[in-house]
C-alpha atoms as a PDB file:
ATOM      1  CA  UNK A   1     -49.545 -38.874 -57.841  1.00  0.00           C
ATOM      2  CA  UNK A   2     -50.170 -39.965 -54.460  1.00  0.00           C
ATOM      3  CA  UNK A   3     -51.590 -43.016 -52.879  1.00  0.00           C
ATOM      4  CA  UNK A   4     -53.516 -43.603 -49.643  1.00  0.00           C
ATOM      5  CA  UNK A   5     -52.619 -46.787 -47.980  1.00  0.00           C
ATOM      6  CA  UNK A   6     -54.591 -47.984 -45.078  1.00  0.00           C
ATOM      7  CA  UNK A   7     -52.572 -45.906 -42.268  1.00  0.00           C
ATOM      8  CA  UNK A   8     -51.020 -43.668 -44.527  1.00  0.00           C
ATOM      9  CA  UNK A   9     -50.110 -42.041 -47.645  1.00  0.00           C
ATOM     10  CA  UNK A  10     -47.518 -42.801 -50.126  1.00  0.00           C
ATOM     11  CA  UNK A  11     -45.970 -41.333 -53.682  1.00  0.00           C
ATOM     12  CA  UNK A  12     -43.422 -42.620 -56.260  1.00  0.00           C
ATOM     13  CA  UNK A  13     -40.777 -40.464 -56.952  1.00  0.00           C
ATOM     14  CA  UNK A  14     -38.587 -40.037 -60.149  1.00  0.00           C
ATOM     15  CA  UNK A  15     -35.340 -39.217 -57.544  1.00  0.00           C
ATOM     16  CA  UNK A  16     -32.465 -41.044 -56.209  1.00  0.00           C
ATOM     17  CA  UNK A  17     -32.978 -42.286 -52.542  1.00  0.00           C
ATOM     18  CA  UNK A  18     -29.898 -39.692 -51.221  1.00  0.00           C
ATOM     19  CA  UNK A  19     -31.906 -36.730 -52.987  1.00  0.00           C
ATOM     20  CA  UNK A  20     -35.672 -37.933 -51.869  1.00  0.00           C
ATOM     21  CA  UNK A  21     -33.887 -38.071 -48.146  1.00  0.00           C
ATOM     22  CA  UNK A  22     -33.015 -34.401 -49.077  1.00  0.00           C
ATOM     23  CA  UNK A  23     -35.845 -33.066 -50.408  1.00  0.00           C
ATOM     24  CA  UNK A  24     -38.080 -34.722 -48.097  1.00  0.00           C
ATOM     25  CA  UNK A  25     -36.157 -33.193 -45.311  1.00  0.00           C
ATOM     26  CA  UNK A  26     -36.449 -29.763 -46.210  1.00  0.00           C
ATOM     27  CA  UNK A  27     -40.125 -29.840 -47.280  1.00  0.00           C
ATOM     28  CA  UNK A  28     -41.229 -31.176 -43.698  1.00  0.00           C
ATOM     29  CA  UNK A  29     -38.837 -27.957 -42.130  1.00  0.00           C
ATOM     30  CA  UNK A  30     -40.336 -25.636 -44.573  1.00  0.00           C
ATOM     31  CA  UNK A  31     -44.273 -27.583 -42.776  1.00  0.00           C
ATOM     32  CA  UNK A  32     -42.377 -26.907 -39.496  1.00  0.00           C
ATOM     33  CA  UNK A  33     -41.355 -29.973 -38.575  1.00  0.00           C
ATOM     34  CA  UNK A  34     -38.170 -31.153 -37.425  1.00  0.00           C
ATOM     35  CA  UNK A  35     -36.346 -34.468 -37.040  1.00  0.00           C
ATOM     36  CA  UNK A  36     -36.198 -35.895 -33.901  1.00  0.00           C
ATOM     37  CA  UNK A  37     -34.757 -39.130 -35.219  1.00  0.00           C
ATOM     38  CA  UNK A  38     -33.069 -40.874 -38.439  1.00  0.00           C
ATOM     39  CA  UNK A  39     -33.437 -44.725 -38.464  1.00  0.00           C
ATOM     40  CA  UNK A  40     -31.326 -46.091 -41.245  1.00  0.00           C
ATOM     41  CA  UNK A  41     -32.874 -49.623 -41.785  1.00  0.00           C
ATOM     42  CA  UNK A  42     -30.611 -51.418 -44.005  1.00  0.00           C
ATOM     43  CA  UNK A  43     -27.701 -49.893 -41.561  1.00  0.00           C
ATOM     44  CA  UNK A  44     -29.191 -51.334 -39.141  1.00  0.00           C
ATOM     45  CA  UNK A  45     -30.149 -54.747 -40.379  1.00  0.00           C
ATOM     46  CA  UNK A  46     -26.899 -55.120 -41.688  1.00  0.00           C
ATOM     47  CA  UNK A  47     -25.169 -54.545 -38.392  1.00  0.00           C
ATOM     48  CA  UNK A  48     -27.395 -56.564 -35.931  1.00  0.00           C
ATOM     49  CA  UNK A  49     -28.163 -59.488 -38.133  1.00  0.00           C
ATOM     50  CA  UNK A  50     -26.243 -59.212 -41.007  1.00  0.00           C
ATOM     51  CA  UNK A  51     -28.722 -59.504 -43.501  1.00  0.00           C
ATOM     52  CA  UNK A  52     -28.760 -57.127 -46.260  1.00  0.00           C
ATOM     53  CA  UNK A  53     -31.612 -54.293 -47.118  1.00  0.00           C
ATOM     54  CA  UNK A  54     -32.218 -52.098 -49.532  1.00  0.00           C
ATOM     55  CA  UNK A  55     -31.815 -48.291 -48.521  1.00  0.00           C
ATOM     56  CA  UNK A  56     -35.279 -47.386 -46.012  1.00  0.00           C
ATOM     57  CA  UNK A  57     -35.062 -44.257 -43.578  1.00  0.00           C
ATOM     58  CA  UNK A  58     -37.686 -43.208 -40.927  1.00  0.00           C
ATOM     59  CA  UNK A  59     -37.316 -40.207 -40.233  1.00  0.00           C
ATOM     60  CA  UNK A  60     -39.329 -39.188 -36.577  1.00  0.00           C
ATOM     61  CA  UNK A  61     -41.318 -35.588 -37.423  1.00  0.00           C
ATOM     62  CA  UNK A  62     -42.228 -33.696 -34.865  1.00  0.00           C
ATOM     63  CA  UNK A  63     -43.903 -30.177 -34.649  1.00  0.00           C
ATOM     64  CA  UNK A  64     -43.617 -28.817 -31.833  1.00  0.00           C
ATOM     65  CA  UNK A  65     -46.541 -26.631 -31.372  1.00  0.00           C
ATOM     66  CA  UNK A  66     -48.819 -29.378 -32.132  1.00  0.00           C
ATOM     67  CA  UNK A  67     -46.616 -32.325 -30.174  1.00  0.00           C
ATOM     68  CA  UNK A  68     -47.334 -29.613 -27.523  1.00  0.00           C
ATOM     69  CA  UNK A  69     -50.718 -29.612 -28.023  1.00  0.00           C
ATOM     70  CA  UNK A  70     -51.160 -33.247 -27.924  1.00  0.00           C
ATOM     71  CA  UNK A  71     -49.386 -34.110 -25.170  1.00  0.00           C
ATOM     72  CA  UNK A  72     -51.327 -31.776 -23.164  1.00  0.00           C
ATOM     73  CA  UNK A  73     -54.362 -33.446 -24.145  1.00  0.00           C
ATOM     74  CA  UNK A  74     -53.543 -36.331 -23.526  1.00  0.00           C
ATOM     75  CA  UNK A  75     -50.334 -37.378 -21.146  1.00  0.00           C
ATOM     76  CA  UNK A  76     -49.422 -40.820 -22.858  1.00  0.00           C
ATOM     77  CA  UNK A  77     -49.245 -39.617 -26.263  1.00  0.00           C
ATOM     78  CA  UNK A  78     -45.749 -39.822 -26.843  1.00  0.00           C
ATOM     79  CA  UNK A  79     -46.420 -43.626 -27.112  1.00  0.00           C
ATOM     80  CA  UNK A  80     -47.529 -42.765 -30.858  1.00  0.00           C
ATOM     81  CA  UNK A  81     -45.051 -39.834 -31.514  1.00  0.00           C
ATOM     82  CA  UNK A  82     -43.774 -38.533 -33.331  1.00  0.00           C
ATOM     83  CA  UNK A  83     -45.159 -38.822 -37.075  1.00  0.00           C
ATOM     84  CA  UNK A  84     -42.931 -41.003 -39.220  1.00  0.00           C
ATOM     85  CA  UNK A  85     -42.369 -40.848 -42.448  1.00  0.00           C
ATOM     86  CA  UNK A  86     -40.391 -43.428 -44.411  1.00  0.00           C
ATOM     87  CA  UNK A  87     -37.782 -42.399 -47.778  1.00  0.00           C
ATOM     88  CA  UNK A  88     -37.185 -46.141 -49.464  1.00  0.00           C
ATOM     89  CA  UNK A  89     -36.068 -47.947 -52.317  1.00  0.00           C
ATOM     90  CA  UNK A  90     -38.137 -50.368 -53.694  1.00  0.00           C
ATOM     91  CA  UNK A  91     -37.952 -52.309 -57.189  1.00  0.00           C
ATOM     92  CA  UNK A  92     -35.585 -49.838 -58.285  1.00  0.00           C
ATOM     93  CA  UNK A  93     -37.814 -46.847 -57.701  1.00  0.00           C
ATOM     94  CA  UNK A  94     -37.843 -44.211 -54.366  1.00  0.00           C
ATOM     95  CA  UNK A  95     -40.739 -44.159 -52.804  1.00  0.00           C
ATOM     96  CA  UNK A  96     -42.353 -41.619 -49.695  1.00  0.00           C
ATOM     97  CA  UNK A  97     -44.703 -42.413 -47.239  1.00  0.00           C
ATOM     98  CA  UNK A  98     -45.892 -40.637 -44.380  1.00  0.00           C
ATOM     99  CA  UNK A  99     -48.124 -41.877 -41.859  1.00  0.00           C
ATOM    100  CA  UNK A 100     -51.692 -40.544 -40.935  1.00  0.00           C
ATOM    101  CA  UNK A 101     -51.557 -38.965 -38.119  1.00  0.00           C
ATOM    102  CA  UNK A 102     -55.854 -39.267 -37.588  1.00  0.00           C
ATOM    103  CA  UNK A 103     -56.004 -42.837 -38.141  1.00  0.00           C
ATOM    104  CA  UNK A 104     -53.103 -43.015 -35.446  1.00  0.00           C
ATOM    105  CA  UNK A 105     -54.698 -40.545 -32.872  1.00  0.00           C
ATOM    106  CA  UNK A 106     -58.081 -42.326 -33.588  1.00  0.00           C
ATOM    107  CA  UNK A 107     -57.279 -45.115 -31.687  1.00  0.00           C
ATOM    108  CA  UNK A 108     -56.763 -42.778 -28.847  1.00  0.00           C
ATOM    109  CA  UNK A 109     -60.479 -41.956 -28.339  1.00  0.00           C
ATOM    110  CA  UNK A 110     -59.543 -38.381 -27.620  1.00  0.00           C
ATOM    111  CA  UNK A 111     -61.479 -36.032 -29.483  1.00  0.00           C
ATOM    112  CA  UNK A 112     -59.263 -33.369 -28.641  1.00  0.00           C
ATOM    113  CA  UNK A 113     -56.691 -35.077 -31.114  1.00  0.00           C
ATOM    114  CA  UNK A 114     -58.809 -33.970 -33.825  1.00  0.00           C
ATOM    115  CA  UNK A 115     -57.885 -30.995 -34.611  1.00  0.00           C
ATOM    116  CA  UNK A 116     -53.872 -31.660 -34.021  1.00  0.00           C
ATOM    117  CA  UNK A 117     -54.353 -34.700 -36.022  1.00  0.00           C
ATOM    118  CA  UNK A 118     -56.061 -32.717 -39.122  1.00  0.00           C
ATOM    119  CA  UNK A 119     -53.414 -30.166 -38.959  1.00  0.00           C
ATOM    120  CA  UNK A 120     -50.454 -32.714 -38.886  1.00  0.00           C
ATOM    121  CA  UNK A 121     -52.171 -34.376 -42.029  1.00  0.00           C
ATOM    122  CA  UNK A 122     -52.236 -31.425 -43.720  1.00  0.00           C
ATOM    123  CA  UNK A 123     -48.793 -30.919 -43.481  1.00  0.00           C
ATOM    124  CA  UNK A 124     -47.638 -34.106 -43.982  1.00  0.00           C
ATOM    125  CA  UNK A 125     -49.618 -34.634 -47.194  1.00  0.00           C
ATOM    126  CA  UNK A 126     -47.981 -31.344 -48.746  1.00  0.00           C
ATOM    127  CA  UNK A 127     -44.924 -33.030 -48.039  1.00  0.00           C
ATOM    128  CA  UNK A 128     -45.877 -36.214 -50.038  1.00  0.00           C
ATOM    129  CA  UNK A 129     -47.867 -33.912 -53.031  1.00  0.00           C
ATOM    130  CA  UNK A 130     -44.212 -31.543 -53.249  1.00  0.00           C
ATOM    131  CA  UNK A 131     -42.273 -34.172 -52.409  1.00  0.00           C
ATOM    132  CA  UNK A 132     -42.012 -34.609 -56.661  1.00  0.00           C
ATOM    133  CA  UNK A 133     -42.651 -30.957 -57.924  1.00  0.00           C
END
């Protein structure tokens, strides 16, 4: 069952981390998003301060009729693209989160976003709810 966090919402999975990354993956292509980036935390930690970290991805979502969309509504957007959602390890269990997309564009002040916001959120949180299935 999923959670909502305060910018966010998140689900425990019974998975390993490599096959959450997976199936993660292809449920946000089968939403129509695509990855724009992969940022492998604990890689990175490791390498620019050598401190270890257990496994955490963010991986950038994008869609790009509704990145279209947004950026036509409003020019700066791309300050809060895309939508992020995070595959992690955490006391030995994989957890999913993906980010809220309206709480995000809210700060905007752009009513416009609504609608793009709404529809990214709906997405996203059939993502998180299949994520498991």
């Amino acid at each position: 069952m999923s959670e909502q966090i305060a910018y966010g919402r998140t689900v425990t999975v019974d998975m390993e981390f490599g096959e959450a990354v997976e199936r993660v993956k292809s449920l946000l292509q089968e939403q129509g998003f695509g990855i724009l980036s992969e940022i492998d935390v604990g890689k990175t930690m490791k390498a620019k301060i050598g401190e270890d970290f257990p496994p955490y991805l963010i991986l950038g979502a994008c869609t790009p009729q509704l990145a279209h969309r947004a950026l036509l509504a409003e020019n700066q957007l791309g300050l809060l693209l895309p939508c992020n959602v995070v595959v992690q390890s955490k006391d030995g269990k994989t957890v999913v989160s993906a980010v809220d997309a309206q709480k995000m564009l809210d700060i905007v002040g752009n009513p416009e976003l609504r609608d793009i916001a709404r529809d990214a959120n709906e997405r996203l949180q059939v993502v998180i709810g299949q994520v498991s299935a």
